[in-house]
Protein backbone atom coordinates (compact mmCIF):
# COMPACT_ATOMS: atom_id res chain seq x y z
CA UNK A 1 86.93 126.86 23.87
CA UNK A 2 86.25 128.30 20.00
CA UNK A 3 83.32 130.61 21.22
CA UNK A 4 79.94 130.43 19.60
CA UNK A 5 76.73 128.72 19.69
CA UNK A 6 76.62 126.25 22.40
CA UNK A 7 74.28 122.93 21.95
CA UNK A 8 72.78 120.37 24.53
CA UNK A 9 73.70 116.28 24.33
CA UNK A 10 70.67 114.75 22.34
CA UNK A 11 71.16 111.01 21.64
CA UNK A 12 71.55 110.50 17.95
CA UNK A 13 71.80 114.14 17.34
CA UNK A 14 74.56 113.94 14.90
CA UNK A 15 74.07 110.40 13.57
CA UNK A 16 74.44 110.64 9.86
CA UNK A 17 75.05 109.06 6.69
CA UNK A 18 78.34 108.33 5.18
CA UNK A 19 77.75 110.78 2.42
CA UNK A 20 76.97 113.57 4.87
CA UNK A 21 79.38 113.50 7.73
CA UNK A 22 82.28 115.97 8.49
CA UNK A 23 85.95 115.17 8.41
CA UNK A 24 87.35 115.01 11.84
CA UNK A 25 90.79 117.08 12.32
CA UNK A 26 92.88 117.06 15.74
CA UNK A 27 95.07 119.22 16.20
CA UNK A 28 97.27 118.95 20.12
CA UNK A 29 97.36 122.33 21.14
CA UNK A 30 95.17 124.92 20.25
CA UNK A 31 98.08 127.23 18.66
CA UNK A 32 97.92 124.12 16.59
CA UNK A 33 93.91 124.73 15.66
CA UNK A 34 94.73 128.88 15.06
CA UNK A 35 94.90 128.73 11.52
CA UNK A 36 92.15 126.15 10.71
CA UNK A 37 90.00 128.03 12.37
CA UNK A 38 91.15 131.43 10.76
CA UNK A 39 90.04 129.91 7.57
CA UNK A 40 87.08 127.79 8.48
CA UNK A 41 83.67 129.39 7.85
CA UNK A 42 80.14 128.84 9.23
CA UNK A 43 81.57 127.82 12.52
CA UNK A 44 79.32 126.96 15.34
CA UNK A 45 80.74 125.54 18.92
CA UNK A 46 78.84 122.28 19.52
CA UNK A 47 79.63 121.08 23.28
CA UNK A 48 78.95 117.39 24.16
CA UNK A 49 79.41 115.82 27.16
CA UNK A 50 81.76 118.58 28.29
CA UNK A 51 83.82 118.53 24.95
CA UNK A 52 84.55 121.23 22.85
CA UNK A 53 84.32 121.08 19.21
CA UNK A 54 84.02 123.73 16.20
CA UNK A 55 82.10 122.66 13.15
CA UNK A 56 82.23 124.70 9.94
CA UNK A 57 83.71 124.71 6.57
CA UNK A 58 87.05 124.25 5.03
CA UNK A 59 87.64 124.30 1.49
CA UNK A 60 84.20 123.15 0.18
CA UNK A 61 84.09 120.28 3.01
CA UNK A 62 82.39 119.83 6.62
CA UNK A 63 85.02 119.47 9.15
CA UNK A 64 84.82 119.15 13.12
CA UNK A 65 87.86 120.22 14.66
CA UNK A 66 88.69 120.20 18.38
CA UNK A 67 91.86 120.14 20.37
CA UNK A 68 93.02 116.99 22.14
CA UNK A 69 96.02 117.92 24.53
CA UNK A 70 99.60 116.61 24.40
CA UNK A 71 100.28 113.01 24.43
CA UNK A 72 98.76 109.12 23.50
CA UNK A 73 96.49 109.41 26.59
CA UNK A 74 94.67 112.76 25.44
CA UNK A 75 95.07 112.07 21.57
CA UNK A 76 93.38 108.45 22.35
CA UNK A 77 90.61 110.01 24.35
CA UNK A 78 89.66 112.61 21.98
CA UNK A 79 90.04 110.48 18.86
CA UNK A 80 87.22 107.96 20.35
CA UNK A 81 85.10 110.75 21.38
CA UNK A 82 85.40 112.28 18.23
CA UNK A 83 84.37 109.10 16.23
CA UNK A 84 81.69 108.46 18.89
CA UNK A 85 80.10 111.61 18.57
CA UNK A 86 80.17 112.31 14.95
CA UNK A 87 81.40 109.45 12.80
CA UNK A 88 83.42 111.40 10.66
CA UNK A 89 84.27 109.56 7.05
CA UNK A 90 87.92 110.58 7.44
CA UNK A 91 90.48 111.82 10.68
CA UNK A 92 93.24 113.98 10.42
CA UNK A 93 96.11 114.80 12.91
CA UNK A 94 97.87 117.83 12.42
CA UNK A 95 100.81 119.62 14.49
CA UNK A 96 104.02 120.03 14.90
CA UNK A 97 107.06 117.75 14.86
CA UNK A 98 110.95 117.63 15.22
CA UNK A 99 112.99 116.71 12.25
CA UNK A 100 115.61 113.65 12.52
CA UNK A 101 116.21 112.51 9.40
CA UNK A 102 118.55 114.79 7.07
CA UNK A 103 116.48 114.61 4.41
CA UNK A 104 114.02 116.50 6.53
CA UNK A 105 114.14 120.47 7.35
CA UNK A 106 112.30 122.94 9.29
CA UNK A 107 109.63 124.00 7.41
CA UNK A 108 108.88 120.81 5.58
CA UNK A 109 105.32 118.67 6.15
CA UNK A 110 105.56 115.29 6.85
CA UNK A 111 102.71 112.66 6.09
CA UNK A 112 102.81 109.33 8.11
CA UNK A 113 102.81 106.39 6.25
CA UNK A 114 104.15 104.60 9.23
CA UNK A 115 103.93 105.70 12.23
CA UNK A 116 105.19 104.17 15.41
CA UNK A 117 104.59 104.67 19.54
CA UNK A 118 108.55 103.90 19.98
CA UNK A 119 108.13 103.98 23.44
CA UNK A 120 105.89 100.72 23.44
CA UNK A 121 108.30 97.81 23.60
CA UNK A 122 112.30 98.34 23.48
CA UNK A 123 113.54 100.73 20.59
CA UNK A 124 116.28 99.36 18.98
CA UNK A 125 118.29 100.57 15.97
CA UNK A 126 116.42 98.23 13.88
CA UNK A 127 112.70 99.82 15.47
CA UNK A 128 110.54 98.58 18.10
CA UNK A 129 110.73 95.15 19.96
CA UNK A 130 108.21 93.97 22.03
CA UNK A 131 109.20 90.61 23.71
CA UNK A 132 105.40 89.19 24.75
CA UNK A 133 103.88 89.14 21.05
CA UNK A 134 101.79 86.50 21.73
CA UNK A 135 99.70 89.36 24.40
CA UNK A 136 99.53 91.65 21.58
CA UNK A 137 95.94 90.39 20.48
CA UNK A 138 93.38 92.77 21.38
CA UNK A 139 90.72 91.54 23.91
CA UNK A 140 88.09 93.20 22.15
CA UNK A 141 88.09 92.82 18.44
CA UNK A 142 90.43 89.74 18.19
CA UNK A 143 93.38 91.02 16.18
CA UNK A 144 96.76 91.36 16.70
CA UNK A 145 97.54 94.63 17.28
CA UNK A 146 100.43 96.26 15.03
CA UNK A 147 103.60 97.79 16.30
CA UNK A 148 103.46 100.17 13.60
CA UNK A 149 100.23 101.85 11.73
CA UNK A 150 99.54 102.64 8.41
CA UNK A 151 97.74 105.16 6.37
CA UNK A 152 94.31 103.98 4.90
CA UNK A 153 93.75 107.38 2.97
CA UNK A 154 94.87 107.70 -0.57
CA UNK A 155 96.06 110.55 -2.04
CA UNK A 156 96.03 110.88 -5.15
CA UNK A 157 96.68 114.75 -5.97
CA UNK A 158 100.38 115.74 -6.43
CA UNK A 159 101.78 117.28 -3.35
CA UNK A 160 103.91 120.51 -3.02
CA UNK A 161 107.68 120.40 -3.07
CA UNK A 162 108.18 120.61 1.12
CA UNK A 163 105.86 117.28 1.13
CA UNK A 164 106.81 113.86 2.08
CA UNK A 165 105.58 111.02 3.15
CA UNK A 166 107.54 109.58 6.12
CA UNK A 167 108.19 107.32 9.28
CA UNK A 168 106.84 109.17 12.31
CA UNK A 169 107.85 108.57 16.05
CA UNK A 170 105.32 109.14 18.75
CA UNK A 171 107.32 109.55 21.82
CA UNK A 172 106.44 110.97 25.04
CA UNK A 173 109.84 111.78 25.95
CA UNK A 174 110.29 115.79 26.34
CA UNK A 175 112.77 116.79 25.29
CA UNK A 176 114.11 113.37 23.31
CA UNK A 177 117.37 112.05 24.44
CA UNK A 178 120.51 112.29 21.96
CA UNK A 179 120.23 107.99 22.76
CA UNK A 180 116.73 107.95 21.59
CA UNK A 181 117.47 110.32 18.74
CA UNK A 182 120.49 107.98 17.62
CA UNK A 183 118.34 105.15 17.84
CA UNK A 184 115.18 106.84 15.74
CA UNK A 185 117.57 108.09 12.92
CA UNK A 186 119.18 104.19 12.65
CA UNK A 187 115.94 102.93 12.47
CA UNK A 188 114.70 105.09 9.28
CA UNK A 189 112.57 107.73 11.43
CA UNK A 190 111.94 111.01 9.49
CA UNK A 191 110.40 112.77 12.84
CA UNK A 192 109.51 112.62 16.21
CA UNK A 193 105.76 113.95 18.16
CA UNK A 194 103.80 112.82 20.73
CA UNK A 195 100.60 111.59 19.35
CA UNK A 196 100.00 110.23 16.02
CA UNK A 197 100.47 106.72 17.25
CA UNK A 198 97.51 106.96 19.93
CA UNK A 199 95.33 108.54 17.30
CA UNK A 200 96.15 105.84 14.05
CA UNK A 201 95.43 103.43 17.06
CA UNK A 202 92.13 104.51 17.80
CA UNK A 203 91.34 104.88 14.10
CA UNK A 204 92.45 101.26 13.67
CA UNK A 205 90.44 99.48 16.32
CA UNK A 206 86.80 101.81 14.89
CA UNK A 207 88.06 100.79 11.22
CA UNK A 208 88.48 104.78 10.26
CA UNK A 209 89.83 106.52 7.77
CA UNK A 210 92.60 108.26 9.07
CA UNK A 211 96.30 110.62 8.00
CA UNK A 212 98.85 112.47 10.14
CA UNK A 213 100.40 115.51 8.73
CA UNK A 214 102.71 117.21 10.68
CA UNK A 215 104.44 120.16 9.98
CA UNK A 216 108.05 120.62 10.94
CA UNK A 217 109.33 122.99 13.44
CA UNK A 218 112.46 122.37 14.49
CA UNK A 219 114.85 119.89 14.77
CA UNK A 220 115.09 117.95 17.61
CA UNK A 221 118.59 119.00 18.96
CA UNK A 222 117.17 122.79 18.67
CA UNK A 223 114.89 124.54 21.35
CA UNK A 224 111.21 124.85 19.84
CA UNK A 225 109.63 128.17 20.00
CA UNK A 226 106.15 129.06 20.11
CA UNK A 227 106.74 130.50 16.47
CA UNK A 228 108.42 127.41 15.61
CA UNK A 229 105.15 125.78 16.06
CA UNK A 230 102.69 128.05 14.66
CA UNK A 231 104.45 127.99 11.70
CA UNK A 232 104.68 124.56 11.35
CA UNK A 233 100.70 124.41 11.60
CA UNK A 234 100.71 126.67 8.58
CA UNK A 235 102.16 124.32 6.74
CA UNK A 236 100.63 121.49 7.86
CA UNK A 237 97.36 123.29 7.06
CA UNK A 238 98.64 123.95 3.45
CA UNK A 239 98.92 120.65 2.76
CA UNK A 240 95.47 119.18 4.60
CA UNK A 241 93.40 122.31 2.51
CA UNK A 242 95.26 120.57 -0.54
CA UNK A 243 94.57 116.70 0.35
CA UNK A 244 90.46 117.93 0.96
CA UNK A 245 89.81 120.22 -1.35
CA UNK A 246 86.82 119.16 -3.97
């Protein structure tokens, strides 16, 4: 996938410390992953168990990076590889988003500090419903499992101007309906993707660290273009460089 130096599965090969292990950062398509790895140095491919990643340097800190595909099934996959494989202290999502709030324009980055799979349940104008609460208890840890997620990471630096933190909707619905899209904006929603909730999800049940930054392409009644969304990764990757940076 990156190109490089290729290494075999070795059981506890990359078990480390705390102190010593890489961020993880996701990125959904790998137009997505162009810039990081345009600025990453001392990159090496590491291949495990048939998956792809590129580990290197970005702004005075380890990262892996790898590519997921579109939607909760491939974000959740990759996520739990990821934190498998390396146990990175922190995970990052970054792509690309539409805008539906009005306070939000192209260009803009958006950090989740909710974020929501709003096709889980029924979506009403006042957010999600799910009807069977009592099943929402996972079978493996024991907790109730939230309708919405959280950031864990703190960030305590002081953001550019084109920087807020938001509600995101994951929705696999492409393109969104002008119903849903009515329905998101009366419920508070800043911007719609297809991921983030899959990934805080998986970062919830393995206790991680985790943020979703997405950069914002378009808005949602407007036809994304493939420069649309490498921009938006630009600007998403402004603001990660910024949140990691020692």
């Amino acid at each position: 996938m990156f190109g490089g130096l290729v290494y075999g599965t070795i059981l506890g090969l990359f078990s480390q410390s705390v102190a010593s292990a890489p961020i993880g950062v996701i990125t959904p398509l790998t137009i997505e992953s162009n810039p990081i790895i345009e600025r990453m140095t001392d990159k090496k491919e590491v291949i495990i168990n048939q998956l792809s990643y590129l580990k290197g340097q970005l702004n005075g800190q380890d990262i892996v990076l790898t590519q997921s595909g579109m939607g909760v099934a491939n974000i959740s996959l990759i996520t739990s590889r990821m934190i498998q494989d390396f146990q990175p202290k922190q995970l990052y999502l970054l792509g690309s988003s539409g805008a539906i709030a009005s306070r939000v324009k192209k260009g803009m980055v958006v950090l989740g500090g909710e974020v929501t799979n709003v096709d889980f349940g029924q979506l009403t104008s006042h957010g999600i419903s799910f009807p069977l609460k009592g099943l929402l208890q996972h079978p493996q840890n024991k907790k109730p499992q939230p309708l919405s997620f959280a950031s864990n990471i703190a960030v305590n630096k002081k953001l550019a101007s084109n920087t807020v933190w938001g509600k995101i909707a994951t929705s696999e619905m492409l393109p969104n309906s002008s119903q849903q899209v009515g329905l998101l904006a009366k419920s508070g929603y800043d911007i719609v993707e297809m991921e983030g909730a899959g990934f805080m999800q998986m970062c919830w049940f393995y206790q991680k660290q985790c943020l979703v930054i997405r950069g914002v392409s378009n808005n949602t009644a407007e036809q994304i273009t493939m420069d649309d969304i490498s921009m938006s990764a630009k600007s998403a990757l402004a603001v990660f460089t910024q949140i990691i940076g020692k």
